[in-house]
Protein backbone atom coordinates (compact mmCIF):
# COMPACT_ATOMS: atom_id res chain seq x y z
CA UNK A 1 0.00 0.00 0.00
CA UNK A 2 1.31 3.25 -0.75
CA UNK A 3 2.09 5.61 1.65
CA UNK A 4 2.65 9.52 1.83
CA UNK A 5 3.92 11.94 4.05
CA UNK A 6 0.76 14.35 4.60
CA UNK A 7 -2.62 13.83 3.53
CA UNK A 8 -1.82 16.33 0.53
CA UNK A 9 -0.47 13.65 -1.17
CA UNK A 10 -3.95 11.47 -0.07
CA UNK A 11 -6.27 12.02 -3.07
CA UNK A 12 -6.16 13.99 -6.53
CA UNK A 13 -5.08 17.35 -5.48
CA UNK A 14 -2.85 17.83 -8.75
CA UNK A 15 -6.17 18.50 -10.34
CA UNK A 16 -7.50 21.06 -7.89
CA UNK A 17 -3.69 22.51 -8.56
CA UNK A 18 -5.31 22.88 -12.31
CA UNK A 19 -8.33 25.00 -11.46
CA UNK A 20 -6.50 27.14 -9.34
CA UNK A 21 -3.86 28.38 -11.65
CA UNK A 22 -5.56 31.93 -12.06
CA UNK A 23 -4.52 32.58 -8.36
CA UNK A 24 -1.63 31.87 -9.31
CA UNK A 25 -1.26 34.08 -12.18
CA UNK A 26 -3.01 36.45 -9.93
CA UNK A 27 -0.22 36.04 -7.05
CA UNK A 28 2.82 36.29 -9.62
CA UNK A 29 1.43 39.35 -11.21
CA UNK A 30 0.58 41.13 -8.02
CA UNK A 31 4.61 40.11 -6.70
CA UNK A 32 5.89 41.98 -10.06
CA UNK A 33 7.72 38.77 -10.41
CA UNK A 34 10.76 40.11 -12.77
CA UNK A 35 13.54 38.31 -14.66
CA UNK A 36 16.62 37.37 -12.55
CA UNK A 37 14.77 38.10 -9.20
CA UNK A 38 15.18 35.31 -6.61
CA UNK A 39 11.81 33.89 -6.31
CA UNK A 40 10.25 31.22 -3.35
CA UNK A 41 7.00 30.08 -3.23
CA UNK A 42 5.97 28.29 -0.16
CA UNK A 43 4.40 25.06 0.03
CA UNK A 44 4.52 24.72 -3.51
CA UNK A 45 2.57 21.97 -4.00
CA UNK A 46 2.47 20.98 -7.52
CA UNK A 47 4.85 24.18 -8.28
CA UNK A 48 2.03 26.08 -10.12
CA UNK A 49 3.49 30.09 -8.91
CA UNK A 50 7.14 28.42 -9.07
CA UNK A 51 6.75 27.56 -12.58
CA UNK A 52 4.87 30.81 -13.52
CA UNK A 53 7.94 32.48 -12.08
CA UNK A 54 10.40 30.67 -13.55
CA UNK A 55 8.41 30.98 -16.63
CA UNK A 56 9.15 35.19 -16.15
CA UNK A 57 12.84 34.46 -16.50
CA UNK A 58 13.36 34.10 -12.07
CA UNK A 59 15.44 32.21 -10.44
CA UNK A 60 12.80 30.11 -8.19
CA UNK A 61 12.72 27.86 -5.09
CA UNK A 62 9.97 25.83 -4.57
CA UNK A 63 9.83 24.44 -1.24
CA UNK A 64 6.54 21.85 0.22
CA UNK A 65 6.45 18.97 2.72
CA UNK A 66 4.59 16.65 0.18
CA UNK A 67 7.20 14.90 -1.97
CA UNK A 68 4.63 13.02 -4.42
CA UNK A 69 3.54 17.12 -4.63
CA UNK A 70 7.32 17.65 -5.75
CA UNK A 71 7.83 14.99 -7.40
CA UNK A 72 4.91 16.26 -9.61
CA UNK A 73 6.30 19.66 -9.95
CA UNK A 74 9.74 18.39 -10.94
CA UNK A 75 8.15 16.70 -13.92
CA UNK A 76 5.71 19.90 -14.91
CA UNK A 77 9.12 21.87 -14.90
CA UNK A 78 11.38 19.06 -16.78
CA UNK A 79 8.16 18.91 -18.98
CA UNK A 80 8.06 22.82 -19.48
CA UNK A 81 12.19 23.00 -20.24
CA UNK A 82 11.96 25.53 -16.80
CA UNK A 83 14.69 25.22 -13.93
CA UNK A 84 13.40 25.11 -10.62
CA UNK A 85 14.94 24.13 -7.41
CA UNK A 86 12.45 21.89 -5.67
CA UNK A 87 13.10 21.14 -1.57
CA UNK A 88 11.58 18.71 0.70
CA UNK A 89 10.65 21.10 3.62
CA UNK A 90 8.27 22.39 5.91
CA UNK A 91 7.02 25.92 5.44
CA UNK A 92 7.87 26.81 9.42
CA UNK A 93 11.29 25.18 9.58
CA UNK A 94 12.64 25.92 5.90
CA UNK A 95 15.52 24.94 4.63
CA UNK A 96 16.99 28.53 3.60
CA UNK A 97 19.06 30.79 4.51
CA UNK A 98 18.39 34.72 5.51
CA UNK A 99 17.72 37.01 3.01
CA UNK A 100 17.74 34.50 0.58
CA UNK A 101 14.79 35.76 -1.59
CA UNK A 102 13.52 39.15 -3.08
CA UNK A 103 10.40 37.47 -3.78
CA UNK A 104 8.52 35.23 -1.32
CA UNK A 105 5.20 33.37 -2.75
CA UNK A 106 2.27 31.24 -1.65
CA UNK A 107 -0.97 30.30 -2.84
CA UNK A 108 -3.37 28.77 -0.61
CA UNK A 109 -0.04 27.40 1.08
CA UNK A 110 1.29 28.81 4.03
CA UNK A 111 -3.00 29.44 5.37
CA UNK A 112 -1.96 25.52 6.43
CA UNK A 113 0.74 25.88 8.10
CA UNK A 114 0.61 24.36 11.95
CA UNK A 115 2.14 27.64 13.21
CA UNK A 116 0.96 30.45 11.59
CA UNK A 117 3.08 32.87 13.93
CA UNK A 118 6.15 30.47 13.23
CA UNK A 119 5.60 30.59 9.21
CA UNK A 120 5.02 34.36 9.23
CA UNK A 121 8.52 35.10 10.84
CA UNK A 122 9.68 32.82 8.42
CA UNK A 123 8.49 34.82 5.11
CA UNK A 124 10.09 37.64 7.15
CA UNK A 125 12.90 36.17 7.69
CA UNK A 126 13.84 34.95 3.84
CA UNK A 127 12.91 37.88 2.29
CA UNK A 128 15.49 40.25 1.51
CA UNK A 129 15.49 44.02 2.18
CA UNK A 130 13.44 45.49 -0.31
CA UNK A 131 11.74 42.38 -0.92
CA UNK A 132 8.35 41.10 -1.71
CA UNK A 133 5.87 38.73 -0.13
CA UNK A 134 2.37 37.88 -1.78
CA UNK A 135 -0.31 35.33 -0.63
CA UNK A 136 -3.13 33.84 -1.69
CA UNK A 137 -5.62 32.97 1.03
CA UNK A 138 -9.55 31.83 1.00
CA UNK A 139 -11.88 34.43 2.52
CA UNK A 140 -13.29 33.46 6.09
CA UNK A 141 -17.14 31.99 5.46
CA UNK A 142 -16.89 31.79 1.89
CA UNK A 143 -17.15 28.48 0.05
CA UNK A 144 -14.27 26.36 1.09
CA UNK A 145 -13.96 27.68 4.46
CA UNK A 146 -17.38 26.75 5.15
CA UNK A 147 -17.07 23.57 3.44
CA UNK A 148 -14.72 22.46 6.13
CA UNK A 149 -17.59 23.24 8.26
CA UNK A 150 -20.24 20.97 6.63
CA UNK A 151 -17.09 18.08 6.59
CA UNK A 152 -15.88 18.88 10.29
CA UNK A 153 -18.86 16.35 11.53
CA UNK A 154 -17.37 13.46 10.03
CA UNK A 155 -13.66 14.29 10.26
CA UNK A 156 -11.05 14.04 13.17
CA UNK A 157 -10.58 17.41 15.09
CA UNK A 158 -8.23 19.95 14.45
CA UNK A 159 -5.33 19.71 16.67
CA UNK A 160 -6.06 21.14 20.29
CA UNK A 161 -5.15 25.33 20.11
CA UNK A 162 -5.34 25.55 16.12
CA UNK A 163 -6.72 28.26 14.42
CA UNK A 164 -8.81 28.60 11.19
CA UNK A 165 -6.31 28.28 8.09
CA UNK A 166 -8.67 31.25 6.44
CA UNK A 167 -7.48 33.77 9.08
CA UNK A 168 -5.02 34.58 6.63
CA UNK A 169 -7.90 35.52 4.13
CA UNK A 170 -9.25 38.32 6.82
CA UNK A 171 -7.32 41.94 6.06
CA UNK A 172 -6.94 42.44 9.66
CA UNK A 173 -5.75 39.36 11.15
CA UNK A 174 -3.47 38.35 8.49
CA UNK A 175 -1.41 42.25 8.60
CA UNK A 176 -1.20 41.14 12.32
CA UNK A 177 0.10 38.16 11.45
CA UNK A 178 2.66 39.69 9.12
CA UNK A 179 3.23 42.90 11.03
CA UNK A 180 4.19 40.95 14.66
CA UNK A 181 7.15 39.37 12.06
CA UNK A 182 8.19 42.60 10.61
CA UNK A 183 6.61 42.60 7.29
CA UNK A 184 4.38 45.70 6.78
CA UNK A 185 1.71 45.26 4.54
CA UNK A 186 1.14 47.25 1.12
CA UNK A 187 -2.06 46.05 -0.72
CA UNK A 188 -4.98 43.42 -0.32
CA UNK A 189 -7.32 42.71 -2.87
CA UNK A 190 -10.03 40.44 -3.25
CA UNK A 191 -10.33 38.55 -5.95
CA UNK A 192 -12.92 35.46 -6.93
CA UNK A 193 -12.13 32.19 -9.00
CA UNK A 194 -15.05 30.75 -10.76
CA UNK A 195 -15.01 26.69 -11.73
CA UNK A 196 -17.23 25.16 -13.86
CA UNK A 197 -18.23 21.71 -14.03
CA UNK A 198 -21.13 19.41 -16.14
CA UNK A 199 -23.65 19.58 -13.16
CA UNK A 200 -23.24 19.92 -8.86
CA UNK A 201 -22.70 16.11 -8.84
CA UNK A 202 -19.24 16.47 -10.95
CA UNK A 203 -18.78 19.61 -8.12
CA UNK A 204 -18.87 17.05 -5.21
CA UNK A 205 -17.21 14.58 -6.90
CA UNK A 206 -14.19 16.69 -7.77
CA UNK A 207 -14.25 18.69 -4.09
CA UNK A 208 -14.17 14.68 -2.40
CA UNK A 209 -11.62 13.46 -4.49
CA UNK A 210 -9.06 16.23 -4.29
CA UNK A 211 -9.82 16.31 -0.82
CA UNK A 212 -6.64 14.00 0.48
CA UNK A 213 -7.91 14.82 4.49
CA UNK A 214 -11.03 13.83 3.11
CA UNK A 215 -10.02 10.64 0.93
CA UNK A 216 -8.17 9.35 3.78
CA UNK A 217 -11.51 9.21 6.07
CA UNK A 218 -13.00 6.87 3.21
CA UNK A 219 -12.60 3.67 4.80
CA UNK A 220 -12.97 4.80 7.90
CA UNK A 221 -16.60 6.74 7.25
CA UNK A 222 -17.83 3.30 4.86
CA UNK A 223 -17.46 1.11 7.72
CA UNK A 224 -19.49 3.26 9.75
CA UNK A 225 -21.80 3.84 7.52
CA UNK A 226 -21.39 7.61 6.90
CA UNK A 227 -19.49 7.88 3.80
CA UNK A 228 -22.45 8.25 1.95
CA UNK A 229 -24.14 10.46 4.38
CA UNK A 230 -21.35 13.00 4.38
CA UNK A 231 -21.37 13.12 0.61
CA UNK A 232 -25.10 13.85 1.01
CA UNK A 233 -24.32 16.76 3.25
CA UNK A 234 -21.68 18.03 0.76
CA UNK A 235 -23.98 17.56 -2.27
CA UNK A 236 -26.71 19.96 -0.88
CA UNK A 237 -24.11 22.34 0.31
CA UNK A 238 -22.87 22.50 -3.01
CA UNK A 239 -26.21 23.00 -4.51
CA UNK A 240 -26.91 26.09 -2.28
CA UNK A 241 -23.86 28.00 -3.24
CA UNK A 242 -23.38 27.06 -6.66
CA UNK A 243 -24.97 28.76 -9.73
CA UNK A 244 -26.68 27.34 -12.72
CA UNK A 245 -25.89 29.10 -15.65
CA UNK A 246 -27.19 27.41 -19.24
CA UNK A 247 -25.62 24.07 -19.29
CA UNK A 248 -23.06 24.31 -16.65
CA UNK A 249 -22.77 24.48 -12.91
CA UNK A 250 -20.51 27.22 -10.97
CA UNK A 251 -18.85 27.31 -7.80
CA UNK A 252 -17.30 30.77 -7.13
CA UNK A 253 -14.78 30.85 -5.07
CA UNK A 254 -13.39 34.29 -3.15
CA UNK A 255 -9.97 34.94 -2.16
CA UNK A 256 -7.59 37.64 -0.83
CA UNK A 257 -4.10 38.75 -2.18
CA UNK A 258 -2.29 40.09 0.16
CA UNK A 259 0.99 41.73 -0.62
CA UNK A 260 3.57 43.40 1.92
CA UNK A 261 7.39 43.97 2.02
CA UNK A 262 10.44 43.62 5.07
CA UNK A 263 10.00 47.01 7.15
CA UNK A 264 13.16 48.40 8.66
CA UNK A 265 15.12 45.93 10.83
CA UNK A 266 16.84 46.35 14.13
């Protein structure tokens, strides 16, 4: 049986990755990603901002804790004739030194982190003077946020003392966050991704699937029964905030970009 490191490598995430390569695009442009700048992008998963940066001529890190993530991006980059360094590392212990970037990136990737104090004094930390730092993060009570609410029934608890990942999708409590680690911020912008799919049963389908926290329940929720139920749950929640328009079915999806840059150091 195979086995992975996180539960981000549970699951089809690479094809979430797909549908959410306008944030991306959306992160890299609002970075003013430029050719020869030192680039990282944190918790890279399947290296979708690393590539677009690299893509722009930068020389780009891409660091995640998932290696069948990595492994992925390696061959997207290998596939794309891009060179990207890829490292095996966890976004609040990463393996780099100070300074060591004049742009810093995530998308949807460091709103996980275990420590989100911990990870924001390490964007501080490996961003040069003069830097950048931009981050993609989903808006508290919009849909995926409060589709870990209709899931949280049928899932483990989060660890004892965590706090929502979308905090870092609210203006004011991610320029705390980044403030308390020296990072003053300079812009944050809403922004919404729309996916379309066939009907809301190829929505919950997709959602389930690329959910690896979720895939790993499976057997779990089948032997008690539940598996079923839960997709029931998710099914009507995704009928109540999707939109029907002609022949397709929309989820819309909200987001902030948040950019900042080092303030002065003692």
């Amino acid at each position: 049986m195979r086995t992975f490191a996180t539960t981000w490598g549970v699951g089809d995430y690479p094809a979430m990755a797909r549908l959410l390569t306008p944030a991306a695009e959306a992160v890299v442009a609002a970075a003013g990603v430029r050719p020869d700048d030192r680039v990282l992008d944190v918790a890279t998963g399947t290296g979708n901002a690393a590539l677009l940066a690299a893509q722009r001529g930068a020389r780009t890190t891409g660091v995640d804790l998932e290696p069948t993530l990595l492994a992925l991006a390696r061959r997207r980059a290998t596939d794309a004739g891009l060179t990207v360094d890829w490292r095996l590392g966890d976004a609040i212990r990463m393996p780099l030194p100070d300074d060591s970037a004049d742009v810093v990136l995530s998308v949807f990737g460091v709103m996980y982190a275990s420590d989100h104090d911990a990870v924001a004094r390490e964007l501080s930390r490996v961003c040069a003077p003069g830097g950048r730092v931009a981050l993609a993060a989903w808006t508290p009570g919009d849909f995926l946020p409060a589709m870990g609410q209709v899931l949280g029934d049928y899932l483990p608890p989060p660890p004892a003392g965590s706090v929502p990942p979308s905090r870092w999708g609210d203006r004011e409590s991610a320029r705390r966050l980044l403030e308390a680690a020296g990072l003053r911020v300079i812009s944050a912008v809403s922004h919404r991704l729309h996916l379309s799919f066939p009907d809301g049963d190829a929505a919950t389908t997709l959602l389930i699937d690329t959910a690896g926290h979720v895939v790993a329940e499976r057997d779990r929720l089948v032997a008690q029964g539940r598996w079923e139920a839960m997709r029931a749950n998710l099914r009507s929640f995704v009928g109540e905030r999707g939109v029907t328009d002609g022949d397709h079915f929309r989820l819309e999806l909200e987001y902030l970009v948040m950019t900042a840059t080092p303030g002065p150091r003692t």
